[in-house]
C-alpha atoms as a PDB file:
ATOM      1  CA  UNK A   1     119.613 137.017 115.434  1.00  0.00           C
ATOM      2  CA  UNK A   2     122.989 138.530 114.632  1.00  0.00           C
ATOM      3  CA  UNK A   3     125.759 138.755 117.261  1.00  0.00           C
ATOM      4  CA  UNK A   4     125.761 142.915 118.019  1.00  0.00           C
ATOM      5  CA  UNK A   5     121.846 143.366 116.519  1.00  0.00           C
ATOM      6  CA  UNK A   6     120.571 146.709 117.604  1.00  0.00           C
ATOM      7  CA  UNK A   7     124.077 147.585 118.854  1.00  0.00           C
ATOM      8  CA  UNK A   8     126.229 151.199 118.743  1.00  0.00           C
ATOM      9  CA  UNK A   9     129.966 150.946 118.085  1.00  0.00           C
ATOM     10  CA  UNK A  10     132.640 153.360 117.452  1.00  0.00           C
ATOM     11  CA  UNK A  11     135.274 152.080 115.727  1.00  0.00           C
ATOM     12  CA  UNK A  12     138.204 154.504 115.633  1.00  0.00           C
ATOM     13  CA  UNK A  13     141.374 154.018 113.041  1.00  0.00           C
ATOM     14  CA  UNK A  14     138.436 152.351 111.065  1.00  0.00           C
ATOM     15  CA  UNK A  15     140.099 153.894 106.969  1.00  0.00           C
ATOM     16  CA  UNK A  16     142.131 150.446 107.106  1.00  0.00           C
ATOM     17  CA  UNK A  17     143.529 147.322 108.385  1.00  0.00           C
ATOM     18  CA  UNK A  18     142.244 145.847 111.500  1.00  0.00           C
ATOM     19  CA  UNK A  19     139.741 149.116 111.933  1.00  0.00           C
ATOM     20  CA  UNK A  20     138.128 148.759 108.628  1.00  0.00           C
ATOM     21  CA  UNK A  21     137.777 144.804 108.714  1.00  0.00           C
ATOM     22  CA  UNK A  22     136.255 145.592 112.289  1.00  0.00           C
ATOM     23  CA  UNK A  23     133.673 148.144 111.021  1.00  0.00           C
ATOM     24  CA  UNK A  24     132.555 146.261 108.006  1.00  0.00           C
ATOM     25  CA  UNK A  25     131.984 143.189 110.275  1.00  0.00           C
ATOM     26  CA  UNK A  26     130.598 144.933 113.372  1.00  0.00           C
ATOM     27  CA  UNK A  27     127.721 145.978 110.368  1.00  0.00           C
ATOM     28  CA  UNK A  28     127.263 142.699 109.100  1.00  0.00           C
ATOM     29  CA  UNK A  29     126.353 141.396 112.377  1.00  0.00           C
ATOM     30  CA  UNK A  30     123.677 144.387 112.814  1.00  0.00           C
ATOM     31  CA  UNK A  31     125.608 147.174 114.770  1.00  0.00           C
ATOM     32  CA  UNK A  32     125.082 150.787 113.733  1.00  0.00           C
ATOM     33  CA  UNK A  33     128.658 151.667 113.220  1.00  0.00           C
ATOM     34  CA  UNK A  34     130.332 155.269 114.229  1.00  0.00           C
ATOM     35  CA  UNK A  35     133.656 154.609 112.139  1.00  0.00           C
ATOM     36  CA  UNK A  36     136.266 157.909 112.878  1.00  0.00           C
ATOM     37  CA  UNK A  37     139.670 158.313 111.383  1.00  0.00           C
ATOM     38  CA  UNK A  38     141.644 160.974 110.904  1.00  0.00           C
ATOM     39  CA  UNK A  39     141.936 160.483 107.141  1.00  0.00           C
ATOM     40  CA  UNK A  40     138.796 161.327 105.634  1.00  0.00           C
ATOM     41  CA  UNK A  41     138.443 159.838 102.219  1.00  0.00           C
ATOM     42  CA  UNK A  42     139.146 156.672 102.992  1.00  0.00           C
ATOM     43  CA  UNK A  43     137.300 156.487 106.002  1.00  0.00           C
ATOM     44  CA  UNK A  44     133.937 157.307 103.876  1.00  0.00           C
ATOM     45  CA  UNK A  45     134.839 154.711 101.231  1.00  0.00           C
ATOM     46  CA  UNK A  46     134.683 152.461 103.962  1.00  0.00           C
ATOM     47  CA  UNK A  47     131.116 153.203 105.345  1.00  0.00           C
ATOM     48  CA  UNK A  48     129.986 153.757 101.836  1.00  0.00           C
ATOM     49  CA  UNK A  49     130.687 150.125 101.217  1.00  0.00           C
ATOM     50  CA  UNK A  50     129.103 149.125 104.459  1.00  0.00           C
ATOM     51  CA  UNK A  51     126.002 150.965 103.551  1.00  0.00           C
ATOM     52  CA  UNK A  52     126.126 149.551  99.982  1.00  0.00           C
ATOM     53  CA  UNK A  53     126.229 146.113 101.253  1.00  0.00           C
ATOM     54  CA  UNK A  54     122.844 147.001 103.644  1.00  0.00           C
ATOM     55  CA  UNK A  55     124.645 147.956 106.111  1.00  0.00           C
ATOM     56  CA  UNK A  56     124.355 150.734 108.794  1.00  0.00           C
ATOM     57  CA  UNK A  57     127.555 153.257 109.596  1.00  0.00           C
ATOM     58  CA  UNK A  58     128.514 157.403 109.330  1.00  0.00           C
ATOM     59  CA  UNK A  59     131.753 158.419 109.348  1.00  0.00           C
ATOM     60  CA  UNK A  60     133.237 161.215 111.354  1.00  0.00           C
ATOM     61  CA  UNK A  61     136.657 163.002 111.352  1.00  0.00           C
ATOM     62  CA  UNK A  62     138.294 162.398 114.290  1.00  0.00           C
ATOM     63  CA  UNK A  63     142.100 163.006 115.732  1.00  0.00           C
ATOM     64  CA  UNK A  64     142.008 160.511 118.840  1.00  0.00           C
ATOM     65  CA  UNK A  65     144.363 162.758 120.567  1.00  0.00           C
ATOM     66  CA  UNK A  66     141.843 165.565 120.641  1.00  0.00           C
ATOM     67  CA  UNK A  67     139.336 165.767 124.090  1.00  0.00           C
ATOM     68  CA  UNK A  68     137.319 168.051 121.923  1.00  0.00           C
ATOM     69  CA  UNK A  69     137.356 165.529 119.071  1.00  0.00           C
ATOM     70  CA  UNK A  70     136.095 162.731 121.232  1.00  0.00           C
ATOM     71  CA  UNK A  71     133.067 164.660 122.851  1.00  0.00           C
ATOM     72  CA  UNK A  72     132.059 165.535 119.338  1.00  0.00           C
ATOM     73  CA  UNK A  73     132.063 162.046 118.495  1.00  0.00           C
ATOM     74  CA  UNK A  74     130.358 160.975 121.411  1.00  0.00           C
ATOM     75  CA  UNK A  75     127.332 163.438 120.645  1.00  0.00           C
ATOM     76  CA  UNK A  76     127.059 163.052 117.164  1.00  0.00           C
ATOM     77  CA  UNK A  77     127.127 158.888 117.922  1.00  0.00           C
ATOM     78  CA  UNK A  78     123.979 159.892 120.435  1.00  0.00           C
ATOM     79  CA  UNK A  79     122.297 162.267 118.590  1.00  0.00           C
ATOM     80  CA  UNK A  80     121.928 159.915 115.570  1.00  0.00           C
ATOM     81  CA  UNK A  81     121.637 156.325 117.357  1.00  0.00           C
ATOM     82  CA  UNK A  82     120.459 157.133 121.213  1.00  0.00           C
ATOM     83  CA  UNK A  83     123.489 155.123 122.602  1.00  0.00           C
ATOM     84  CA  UNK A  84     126.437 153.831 122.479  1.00  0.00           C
ATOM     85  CA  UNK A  85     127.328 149.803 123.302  1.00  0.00           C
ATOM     86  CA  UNK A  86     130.779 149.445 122.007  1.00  0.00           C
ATOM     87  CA  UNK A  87     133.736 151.339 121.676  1.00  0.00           C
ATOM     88  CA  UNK A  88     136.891 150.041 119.475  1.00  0.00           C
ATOM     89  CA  UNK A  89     139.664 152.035 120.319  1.00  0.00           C
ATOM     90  CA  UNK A  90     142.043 151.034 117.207  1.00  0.00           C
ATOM     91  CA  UNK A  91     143.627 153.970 116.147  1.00  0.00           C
ATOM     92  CA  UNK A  92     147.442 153.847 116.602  1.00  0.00           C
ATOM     93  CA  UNK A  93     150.658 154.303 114.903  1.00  0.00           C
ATOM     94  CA  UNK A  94     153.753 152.283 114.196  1.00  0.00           C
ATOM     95  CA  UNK A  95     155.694 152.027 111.274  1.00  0.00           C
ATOM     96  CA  UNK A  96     159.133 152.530 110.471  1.00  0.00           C
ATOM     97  CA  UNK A  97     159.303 154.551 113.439  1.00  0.00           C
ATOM     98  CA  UNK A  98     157.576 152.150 116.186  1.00  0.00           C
ATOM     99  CA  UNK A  99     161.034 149.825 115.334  1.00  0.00           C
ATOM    100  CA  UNK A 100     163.670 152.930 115.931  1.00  0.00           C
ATOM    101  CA  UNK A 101     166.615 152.122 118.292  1.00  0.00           C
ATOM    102  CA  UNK A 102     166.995 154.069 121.623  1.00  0.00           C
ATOM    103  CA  UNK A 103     169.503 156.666 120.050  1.00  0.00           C
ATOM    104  CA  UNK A 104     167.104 157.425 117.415  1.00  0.00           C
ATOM    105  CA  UNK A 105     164.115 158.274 119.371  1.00  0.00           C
ATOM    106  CA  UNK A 106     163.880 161.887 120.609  1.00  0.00           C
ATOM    107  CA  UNK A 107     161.353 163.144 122.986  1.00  0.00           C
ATOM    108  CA  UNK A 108     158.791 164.635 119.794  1.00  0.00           C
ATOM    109  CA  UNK A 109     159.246 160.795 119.140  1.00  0.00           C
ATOM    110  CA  UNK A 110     158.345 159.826 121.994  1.00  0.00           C
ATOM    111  CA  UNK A 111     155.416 161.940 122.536  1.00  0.00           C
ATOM    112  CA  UNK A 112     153.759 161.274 119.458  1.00  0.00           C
ATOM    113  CA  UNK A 113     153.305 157.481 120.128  1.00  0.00           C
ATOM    114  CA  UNK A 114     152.281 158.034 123.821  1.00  0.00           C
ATOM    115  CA  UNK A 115     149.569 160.694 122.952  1.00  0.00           C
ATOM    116  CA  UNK A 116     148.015 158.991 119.720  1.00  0.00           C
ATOM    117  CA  UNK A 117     148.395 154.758 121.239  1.00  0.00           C
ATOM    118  CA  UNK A 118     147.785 155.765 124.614  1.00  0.00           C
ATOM    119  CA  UNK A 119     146.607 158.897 125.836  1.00  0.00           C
ATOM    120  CA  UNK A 120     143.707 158.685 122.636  1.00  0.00           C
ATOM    121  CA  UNK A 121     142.778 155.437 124.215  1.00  0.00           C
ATOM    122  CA  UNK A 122     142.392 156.955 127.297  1.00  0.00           C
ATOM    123  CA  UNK A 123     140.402 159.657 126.168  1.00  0.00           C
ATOM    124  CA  UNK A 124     138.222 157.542 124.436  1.00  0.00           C
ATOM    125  CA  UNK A 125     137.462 155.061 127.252  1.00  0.00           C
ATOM    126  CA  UNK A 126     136.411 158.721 129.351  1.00  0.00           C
ATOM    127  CA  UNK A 127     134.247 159.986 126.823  1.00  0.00           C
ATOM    128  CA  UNK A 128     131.831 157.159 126.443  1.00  0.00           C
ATOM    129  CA  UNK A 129     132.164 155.496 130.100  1.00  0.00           C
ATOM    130  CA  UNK A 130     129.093 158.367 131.222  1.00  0.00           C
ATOM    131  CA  UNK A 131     126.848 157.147 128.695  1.00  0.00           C
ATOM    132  CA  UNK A 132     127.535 153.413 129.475  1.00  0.00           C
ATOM    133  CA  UNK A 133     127.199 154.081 133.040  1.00  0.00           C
ATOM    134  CA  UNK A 134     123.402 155.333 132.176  1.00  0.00           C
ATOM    135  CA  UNK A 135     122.626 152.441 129.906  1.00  0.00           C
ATOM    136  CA  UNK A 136     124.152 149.870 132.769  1.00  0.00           C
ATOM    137  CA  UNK A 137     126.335 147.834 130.065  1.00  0.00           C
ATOM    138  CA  UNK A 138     129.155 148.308 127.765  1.00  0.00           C
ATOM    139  CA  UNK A 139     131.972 146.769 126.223  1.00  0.00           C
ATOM    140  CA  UNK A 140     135.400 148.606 125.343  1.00  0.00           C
ATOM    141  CA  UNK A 141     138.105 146.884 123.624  1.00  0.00           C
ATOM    142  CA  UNK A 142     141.419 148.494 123.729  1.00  0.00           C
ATOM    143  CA  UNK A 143     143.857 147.513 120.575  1.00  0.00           C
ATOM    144  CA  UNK A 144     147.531 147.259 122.331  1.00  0.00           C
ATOM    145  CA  UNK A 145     150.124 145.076 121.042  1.00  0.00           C
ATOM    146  CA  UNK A 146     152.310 142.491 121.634  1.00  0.00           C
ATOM    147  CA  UNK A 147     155.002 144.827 122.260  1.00  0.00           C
ATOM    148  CA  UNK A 148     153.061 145.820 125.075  1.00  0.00           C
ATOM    149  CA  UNK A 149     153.856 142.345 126.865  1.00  0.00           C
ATOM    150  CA  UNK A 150     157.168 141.385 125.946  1.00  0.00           C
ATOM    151  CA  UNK A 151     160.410 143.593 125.456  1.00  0.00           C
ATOM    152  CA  UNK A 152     161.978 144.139 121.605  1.00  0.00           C
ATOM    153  CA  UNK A 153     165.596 144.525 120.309  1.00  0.00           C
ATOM    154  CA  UNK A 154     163.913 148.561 119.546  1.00  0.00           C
ATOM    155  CA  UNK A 155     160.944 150.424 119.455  1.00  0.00           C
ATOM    156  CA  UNK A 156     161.116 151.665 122.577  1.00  0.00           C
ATOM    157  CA  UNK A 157     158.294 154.246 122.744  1.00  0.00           C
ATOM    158  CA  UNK A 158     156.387 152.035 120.745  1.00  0.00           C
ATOM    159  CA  UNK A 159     156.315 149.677 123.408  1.00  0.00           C
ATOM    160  CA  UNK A 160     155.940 151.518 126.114  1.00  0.00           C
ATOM    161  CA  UNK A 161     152.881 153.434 124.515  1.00  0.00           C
ATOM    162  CA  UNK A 162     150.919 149.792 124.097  1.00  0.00           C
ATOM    163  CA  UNK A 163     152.257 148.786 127.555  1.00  0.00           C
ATOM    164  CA  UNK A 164     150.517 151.922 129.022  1.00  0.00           C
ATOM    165  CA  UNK A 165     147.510 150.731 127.378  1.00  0.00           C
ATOM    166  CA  UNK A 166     147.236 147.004 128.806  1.00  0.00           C
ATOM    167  CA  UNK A 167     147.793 148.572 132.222  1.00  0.00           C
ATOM    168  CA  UNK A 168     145.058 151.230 132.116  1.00  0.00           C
ATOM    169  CA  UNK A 169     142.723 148.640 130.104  1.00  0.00           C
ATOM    170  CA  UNK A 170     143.318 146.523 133.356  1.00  0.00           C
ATOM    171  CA  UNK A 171     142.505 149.309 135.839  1.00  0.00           C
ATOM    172  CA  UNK A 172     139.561 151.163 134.147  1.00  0.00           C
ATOM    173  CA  UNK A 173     137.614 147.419 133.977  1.00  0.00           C
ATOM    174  CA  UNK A 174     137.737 146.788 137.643  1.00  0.00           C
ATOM    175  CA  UNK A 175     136.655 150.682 138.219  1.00  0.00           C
ATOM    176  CA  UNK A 176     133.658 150.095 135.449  1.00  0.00           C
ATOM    177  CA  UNK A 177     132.386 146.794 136.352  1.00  0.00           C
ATOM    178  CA  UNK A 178     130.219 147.695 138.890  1.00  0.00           C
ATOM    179  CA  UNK A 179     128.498 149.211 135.907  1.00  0.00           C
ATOM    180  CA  UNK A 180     128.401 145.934 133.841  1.00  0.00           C
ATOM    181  CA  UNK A 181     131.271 147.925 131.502  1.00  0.00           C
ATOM    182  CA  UNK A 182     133.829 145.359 130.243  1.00  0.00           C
ATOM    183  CA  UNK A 183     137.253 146.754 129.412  1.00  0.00           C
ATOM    184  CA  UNK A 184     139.554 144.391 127.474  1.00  0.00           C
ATOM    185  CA  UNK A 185     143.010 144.790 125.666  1.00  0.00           C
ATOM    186  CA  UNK A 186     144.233 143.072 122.856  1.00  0.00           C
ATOM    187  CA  UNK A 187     147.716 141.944 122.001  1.00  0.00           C
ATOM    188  CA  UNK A 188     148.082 141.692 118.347  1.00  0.00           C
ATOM    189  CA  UNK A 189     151.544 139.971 116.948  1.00  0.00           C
ATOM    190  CA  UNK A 190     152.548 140.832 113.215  1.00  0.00           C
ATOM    191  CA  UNK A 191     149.156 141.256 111.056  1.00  0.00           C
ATOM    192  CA  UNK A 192     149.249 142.110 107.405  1.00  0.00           C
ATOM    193  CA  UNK A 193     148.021 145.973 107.401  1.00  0.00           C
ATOM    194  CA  UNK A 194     149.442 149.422 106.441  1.00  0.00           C
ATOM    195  CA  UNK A 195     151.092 149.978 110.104  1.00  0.00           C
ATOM    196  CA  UNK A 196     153.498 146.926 109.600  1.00  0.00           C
ATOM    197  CA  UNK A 197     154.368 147.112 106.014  1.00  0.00           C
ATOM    198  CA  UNK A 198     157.644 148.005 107.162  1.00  0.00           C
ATOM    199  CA  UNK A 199     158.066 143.982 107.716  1.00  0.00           C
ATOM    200  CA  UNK A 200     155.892 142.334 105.025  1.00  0.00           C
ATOM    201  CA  UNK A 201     156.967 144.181 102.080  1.00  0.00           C
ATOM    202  CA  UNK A 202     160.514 143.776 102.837  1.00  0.00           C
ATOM    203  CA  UNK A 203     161.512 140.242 101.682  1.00  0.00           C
ATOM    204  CA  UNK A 204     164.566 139.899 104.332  1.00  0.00           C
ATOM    205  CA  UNK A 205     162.949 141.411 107.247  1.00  0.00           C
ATOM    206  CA  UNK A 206     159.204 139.122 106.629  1.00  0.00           C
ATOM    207  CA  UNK A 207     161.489 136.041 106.822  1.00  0.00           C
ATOM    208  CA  UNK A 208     162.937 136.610 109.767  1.00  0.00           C
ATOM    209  CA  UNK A 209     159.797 137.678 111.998  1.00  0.00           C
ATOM    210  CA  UNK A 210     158.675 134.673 110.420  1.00  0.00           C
ATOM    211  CA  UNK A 211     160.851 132.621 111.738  1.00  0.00           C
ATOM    212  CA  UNK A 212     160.042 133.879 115.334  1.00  0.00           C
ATOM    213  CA  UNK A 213     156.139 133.247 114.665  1.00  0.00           C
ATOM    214  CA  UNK A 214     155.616 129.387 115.201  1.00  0.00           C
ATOM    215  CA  UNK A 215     152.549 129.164 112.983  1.00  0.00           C
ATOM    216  CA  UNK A 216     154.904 130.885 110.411  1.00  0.00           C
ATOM    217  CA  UNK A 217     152.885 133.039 108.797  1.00  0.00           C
ATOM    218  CA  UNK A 218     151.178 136.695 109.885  1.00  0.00           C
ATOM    219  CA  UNK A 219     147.802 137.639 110.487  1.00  0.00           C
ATOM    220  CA  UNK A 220     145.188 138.944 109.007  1.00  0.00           C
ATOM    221  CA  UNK A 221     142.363 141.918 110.021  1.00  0.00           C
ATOM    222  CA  UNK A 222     139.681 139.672 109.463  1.00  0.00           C
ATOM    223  CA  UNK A 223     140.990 137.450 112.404  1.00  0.00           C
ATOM    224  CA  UNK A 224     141.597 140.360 114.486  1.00  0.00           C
ATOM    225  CA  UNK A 225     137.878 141.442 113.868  1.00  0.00           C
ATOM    226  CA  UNK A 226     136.557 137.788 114.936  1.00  0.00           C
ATOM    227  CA  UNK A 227     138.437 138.100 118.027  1.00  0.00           C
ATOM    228  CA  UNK A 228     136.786 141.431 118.866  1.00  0.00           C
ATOM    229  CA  UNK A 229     133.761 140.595 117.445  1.00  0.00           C
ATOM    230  CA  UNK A 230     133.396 138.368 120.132  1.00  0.00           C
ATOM    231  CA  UNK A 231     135.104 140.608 122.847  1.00  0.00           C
ATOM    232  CA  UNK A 232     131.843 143.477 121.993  1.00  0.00           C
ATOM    233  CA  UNK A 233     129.425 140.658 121.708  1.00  0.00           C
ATOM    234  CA  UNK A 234     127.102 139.333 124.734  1.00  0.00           C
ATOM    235  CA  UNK A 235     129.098 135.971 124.293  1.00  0.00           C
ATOM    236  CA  UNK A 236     131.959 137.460 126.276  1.00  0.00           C
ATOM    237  CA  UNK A 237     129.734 138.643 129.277  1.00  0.00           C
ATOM    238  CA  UNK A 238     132.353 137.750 132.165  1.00  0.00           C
ATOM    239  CA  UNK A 239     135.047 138.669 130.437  1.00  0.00           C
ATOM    240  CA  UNK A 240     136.640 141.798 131.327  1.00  0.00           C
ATOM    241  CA  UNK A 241     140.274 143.235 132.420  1.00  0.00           C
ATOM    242  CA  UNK A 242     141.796 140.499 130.122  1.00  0.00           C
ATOM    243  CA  UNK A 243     144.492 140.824 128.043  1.00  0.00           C
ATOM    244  CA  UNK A 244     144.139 138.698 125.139  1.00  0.00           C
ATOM    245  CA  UNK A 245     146.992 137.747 122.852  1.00  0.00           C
ATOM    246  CA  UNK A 246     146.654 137.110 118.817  1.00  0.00           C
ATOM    247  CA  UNK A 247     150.157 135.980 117.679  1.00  0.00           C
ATOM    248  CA  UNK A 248     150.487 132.946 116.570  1.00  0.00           C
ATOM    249  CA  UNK A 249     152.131 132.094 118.922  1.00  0.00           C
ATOM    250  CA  UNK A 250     155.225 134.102 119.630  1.00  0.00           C
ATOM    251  CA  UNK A 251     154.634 135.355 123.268  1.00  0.00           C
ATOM    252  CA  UNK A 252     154.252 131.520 124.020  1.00  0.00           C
ATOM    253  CA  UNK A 253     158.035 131.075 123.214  1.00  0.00           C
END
């Protein structure tokens, strides 16, 4: 039987990197996937080659920062499947802007990374917690960072947006586990997607992180989606308000 057989997931931020590896896994190992991002055309190539490869998944629209968004999502997800299992909240943004210095970060700045890494995390875990709570299981995985563990050099409301997450990741799985609802955060170091290209396509600046990663060498979405693969699976039933680290080993320094 396949790990997440008869299974609903959202996967939000699921047009590329870590989202997209997650939703053309999750489908492989027999969930029905609900894959939302805010950028349309790439988000249906995505469940178009799910579904092409026998797989089950829609696609909807969504801006993670939007409460109106979210209960869309929600219904449409219940409408079509009867449930909902899983919820992937992976949407975020970084970029050249997630590594601006203190001086360079004004409060539009500022806002933009709390609402879209934080308070659309948020908003997701509210909108399907009530339909968890009446199926009596669930599992939500929360994408934060590493940046949300350690300090940086910069980046400062980067940081603090995926440090907001661990914290509420932590609080809303000992409020849900009387409901069998696991709520886990992830802590992903430097992974080869769009978000950090910043890094990898810039010859000086890959060297040097690499130097600070002692496997030497980033990661990739497909080992971000085994680790929450597992994380949304029944495999990982007592695991909840855990903050799990993927870094090759730089917060171990």
């Amino acid at each position: 039987m396949k790990r997440l057989e008869n299974k609903v997931a959202i996967i939000t931020g699921a047009a590329s990197g870590m989202g997209a590896a997650e939703a053309n896994l999750f489908a492989k190992e027999g969930a029905k996937v609900v894959a939302t991002d805010i950028q349309e055309e790439k988000l249906q190539d995505i469940v178009e080659r799910i579904k092409s490869e026998g797989g089950e998944a829609v696609a909807i629209k969504q801006d993670v920062t939007l409460k109106d968004d979210w209960d869309r999502v929600v219904e449409k997800a219940v409408k079509r499947y009867g449930q909902i299992d899983i919820l992937i909240n992976n949407a975020g943004i970084g970029g050249a802007e997630g590594f601006a210095k203190l001086d360079d970060v004004d409060l539009d700045s500022w806002n933009k990374f709390m609402n879209v890494n934080s308070t659309g995390n948020f908003l997701g875990v509210k909108a399907v917690a009530p339909e968890m709570k009446k199926a009596g299981k669930g599992s939500i995985i929360n994408t934060s960072s590493i940046a949300g563990l350690v300090g940086g050099a910069a980046g400062i409301q980067y940081s603090a947006s995926k440090g907001a997450n661990r914290i509420m990741s932590k609080t809303a799985a000992i409020e849900l586990a009387p409901h069998n609802i696991r709520v886990n955060s992830i802590h992903p170091g430097f992974i080869d997607t769009p978000m950090v290209s910043v890094v990898t396509e810039n010859k000086e600046a890959l060297e040097a992180s690499l130097k600070l990663i002692p496997m030497g060498r980033t990661g990739t979405p497909d080992e971000i989606a085994n680790l929450v693969l597992f994380l949304a699976s029944d495999e990982s039933g007592y695991i909840t308000g855990a903050e799990i680290t993927i870094d090759g080993g730089f917060t171990a320094q």
